[in-house]
N, C-alpha and C. Protein backbone atom coordinates (compact mmCIF):
# COMPACT_ATOMS: atom_id res chain seq x y z
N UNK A 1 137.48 64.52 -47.55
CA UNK A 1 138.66 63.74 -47.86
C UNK A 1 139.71 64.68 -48.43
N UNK A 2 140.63 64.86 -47.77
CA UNK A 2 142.00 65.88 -48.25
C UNK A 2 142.77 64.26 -49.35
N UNK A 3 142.93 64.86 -50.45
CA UNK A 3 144.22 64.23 -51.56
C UNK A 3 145.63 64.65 -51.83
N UNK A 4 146.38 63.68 -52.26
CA UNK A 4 147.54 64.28 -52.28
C UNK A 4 147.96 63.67 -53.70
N UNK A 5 147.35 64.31 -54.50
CA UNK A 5 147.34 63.98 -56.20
C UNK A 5 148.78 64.46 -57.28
N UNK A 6 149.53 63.63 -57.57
CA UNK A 6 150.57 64.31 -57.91
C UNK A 6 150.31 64.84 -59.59
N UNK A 7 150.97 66.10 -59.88
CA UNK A 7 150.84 66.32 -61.35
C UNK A 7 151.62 66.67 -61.86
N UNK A 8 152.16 66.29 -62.95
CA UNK A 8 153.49 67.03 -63.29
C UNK A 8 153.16 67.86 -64.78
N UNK A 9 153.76 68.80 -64.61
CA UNK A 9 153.60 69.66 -65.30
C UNK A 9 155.13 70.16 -65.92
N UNK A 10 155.47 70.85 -67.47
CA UNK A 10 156.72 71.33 -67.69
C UNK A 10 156.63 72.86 -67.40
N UNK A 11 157.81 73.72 -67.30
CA UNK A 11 157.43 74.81 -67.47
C UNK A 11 156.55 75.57 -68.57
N UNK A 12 156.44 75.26 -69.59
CA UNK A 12 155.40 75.60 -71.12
C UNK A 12 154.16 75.26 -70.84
N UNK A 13 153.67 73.85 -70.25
CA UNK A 13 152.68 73.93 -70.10
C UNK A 13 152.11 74.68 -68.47
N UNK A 14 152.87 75.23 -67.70
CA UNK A 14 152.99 75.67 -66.22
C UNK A 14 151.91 77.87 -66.89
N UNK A 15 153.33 77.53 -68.05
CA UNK A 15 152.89 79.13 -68.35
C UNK A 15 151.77 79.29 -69.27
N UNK A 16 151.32 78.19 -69.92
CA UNK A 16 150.27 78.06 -70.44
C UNK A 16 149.00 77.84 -70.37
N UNK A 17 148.67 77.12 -68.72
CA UNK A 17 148.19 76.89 -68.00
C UNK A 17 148.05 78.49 -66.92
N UNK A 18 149.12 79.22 -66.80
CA UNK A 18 149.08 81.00 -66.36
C UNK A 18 147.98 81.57 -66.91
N UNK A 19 148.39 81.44 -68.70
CA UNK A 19 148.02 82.46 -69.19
C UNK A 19 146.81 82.30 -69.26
N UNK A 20 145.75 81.14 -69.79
CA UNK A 20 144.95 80.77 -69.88
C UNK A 20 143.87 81.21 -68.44
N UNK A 21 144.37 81.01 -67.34
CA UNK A 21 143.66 81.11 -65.61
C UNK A 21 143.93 82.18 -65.44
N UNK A 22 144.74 83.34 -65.77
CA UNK A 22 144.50 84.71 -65.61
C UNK A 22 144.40 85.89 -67.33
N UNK A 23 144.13 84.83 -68.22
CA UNK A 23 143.53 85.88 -69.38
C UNK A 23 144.54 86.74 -69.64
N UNK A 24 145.79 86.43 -69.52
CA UNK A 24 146.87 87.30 -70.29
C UNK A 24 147.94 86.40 -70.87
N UNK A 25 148.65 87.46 -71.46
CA UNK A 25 150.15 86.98 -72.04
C UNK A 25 151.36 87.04 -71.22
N UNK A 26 151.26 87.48 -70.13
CA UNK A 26 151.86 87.27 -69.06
C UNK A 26 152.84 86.44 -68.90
N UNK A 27 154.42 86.17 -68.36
CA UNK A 27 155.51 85.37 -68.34
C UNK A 27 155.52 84.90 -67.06
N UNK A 28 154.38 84.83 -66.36
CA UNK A 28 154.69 84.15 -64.91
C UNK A 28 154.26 82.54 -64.85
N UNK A 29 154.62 81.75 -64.21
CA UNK A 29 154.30 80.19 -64.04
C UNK A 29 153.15 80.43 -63.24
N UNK A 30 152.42 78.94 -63.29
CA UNK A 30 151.23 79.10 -63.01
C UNK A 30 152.01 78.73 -61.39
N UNK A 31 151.10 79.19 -60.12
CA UNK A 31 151.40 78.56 -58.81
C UNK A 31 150.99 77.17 -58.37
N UNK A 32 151.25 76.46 -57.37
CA UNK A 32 150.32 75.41 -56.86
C UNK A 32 148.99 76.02 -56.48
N UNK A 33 148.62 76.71 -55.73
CA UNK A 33 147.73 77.47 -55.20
C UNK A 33 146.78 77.72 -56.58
N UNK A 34 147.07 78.32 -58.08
CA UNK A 34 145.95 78.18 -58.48
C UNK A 34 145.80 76.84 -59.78
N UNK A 35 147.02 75.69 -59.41
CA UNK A 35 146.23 74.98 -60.01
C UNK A 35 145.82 74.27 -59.07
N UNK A 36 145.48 74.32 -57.94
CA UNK A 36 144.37 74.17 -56.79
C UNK A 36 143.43 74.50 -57.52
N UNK A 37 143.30 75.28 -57.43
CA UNK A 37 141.63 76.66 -57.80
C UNK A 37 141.06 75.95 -59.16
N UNK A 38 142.62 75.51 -60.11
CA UNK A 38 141.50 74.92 -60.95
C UNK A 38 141.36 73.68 -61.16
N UNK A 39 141.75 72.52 -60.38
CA UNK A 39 141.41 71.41 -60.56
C UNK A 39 140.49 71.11 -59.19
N UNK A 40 140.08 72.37 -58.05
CA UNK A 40 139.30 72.26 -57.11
C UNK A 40 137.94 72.12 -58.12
N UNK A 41 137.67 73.75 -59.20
CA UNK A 41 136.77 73.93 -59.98
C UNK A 41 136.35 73.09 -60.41
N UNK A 42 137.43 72.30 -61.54
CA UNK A 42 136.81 71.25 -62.23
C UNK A 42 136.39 70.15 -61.40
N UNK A 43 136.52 69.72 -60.20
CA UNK A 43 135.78 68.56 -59.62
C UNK A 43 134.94 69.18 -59.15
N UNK A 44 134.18 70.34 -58.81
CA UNK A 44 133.22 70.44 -58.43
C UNK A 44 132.14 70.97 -60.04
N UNK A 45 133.26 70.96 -60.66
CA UNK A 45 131.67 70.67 -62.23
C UNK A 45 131.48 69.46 -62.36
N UNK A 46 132.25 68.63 -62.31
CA UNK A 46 132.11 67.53 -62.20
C UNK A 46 130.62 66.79 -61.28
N UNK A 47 130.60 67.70 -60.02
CA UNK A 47 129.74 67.28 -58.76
C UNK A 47 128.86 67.75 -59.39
N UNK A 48 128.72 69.07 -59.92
CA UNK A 48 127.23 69.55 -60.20
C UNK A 48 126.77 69.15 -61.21
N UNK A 49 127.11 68.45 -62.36
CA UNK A 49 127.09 68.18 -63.88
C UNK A 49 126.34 67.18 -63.58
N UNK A 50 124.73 67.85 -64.52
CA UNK A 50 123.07 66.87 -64.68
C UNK A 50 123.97 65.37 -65.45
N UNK A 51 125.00 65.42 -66.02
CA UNK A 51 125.45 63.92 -66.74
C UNK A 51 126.25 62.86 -66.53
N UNK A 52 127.01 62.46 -66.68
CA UNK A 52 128.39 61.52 -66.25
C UNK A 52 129.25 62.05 -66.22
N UNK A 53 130.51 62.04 -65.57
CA UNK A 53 131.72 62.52 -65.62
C UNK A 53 132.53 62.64 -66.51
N UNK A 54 132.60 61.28 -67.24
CA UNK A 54 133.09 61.09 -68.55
C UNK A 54 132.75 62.45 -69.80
N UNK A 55 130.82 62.54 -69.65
CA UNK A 55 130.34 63.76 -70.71
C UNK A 55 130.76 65.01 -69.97
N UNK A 56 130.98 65.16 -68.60
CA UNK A 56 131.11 66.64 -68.31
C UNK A 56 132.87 66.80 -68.66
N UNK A 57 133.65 66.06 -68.35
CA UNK A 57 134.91 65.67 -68.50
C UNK A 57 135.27 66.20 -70.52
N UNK A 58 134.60 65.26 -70.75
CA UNK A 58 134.53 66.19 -72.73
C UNK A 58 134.54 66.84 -73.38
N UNK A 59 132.94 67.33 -72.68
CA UNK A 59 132.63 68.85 -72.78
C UNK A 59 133.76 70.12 -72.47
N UNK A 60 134.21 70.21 -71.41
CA UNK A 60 135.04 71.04 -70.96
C UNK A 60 136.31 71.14 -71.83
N UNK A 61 136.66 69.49 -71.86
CA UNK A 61 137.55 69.81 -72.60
C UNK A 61 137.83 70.34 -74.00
N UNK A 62 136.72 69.57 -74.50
CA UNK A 62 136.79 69.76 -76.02
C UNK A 62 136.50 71.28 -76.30
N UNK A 63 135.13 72.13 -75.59
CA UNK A 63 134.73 73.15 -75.55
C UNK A 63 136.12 73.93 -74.84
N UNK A 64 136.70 73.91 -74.33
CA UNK A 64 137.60 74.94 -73.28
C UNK A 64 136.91 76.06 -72.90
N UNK A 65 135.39 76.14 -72.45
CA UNK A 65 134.70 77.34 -72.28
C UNK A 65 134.50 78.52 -71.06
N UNK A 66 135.38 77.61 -69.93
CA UNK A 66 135.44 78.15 -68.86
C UNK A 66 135.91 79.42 -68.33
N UNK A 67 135.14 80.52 -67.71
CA UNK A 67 135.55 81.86 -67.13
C UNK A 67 135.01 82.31 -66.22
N UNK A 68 135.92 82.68 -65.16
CA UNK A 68 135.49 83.02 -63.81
C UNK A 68 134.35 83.48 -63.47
N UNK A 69 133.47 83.55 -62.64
CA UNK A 69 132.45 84.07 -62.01
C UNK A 69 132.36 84.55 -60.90
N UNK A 70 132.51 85.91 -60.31
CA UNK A 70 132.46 86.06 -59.44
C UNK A 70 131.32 86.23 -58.48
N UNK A 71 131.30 86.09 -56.74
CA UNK A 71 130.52 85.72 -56.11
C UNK A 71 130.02 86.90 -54.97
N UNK A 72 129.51 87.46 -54.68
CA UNK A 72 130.16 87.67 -53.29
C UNK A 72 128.59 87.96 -51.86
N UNK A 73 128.63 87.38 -50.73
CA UNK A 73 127.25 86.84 -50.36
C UNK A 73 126.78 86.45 -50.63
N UNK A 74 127.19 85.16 -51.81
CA UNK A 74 125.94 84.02 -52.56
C UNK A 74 125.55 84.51 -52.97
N UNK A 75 125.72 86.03 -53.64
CA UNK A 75 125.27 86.24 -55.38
C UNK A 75 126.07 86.57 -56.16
N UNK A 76 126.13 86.58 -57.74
CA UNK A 76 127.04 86.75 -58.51
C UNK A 76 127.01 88.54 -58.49
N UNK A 77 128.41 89.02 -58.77
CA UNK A 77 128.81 90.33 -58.84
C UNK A 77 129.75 90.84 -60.15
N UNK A 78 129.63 91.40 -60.90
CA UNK A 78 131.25 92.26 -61.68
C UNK A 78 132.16 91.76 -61.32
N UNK A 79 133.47 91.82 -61.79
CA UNK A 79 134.77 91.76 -61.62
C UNK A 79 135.00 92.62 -60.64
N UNK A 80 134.21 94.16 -61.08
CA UNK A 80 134.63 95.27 -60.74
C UNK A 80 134.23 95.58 -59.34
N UNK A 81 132.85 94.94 -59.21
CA UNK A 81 131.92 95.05 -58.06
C UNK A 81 132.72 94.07 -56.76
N UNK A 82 133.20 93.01 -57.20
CA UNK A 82 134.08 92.20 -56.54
C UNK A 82 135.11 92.49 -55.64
N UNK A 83 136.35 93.33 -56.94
CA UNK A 83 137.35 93.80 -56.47
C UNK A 83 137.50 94.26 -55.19
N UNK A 84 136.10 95.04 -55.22
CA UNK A 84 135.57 96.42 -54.38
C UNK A 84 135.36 95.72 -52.64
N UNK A 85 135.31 94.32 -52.95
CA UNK A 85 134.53 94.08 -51.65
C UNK A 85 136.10 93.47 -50.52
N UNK A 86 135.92 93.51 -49.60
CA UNK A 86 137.13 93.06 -48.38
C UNK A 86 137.21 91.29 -49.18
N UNK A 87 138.36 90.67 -48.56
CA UNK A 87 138.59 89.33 -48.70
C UNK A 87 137.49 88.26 -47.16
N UNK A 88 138.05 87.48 -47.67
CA UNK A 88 136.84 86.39 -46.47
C UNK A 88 136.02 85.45 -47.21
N UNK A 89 135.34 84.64 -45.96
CA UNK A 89 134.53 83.48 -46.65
C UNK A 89 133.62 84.07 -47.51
N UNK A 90 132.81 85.15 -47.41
CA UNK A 90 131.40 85.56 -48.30
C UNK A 90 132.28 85.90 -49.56
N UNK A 91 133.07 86.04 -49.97
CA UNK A 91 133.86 86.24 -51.13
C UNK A 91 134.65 85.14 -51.75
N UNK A 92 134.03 84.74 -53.21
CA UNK A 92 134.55 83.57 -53.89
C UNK A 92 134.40 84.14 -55.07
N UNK A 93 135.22 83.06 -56.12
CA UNK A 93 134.94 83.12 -57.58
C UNK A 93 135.07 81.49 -57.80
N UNK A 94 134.23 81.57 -58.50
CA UNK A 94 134.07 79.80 -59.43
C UNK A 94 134.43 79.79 -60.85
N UNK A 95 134.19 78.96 -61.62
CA UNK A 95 134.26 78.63 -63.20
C UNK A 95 133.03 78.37 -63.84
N UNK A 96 133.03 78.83 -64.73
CA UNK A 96 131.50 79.05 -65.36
C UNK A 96 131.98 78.55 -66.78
N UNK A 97 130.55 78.02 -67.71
CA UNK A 97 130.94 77.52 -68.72
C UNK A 97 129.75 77.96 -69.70
């Protein structure tokens, strides 16, 4: 099922929402493209979460514990080990908590 979910966001929370999804202090707005990436993430913790939506929904929030994980051939790799590899499907990163 493709959605077409509207969100509005101000610029403060756009750059706050930046800084937070790429770990800097950085002055750039966040893109559509990665608040894709992270409201793709969070519904799929959602999917995998042993509890209710509501408790995984809480958790996250209240905790804010989330940081990338990178992937690459369906196993986890470094940042560094990552970087290293070409782009394509065998190459992902998720959210980890």
């Amino acid at each position: 099922m493709r959605t077409n979910i509207p969100i509005d966001l101000t610029k403060d929370e756009r750059l706050d929402l930046a800084q937070k999804y790429t770990g800097t202090t950085h002055k750039k707005l966040l893109t559509r493209k990665e608040l894709t990436e992270i409201v793709q993430a969070f519904v799929q913790e959602l999917i995998e979460a042993d509890t209710s939506v509501k408790k995984t929904k809480e958790r996250v929030v209240e905790e804010g514990t989330w940081t990338k994980t990178y992937f690459y051939e369906g196993k986890r790799v470094s940042e560094k080990e990552w970087n290293k590899r070409p782009n394509g499907g065998r190459k992902f990163y998720s959210y980890d908590d």
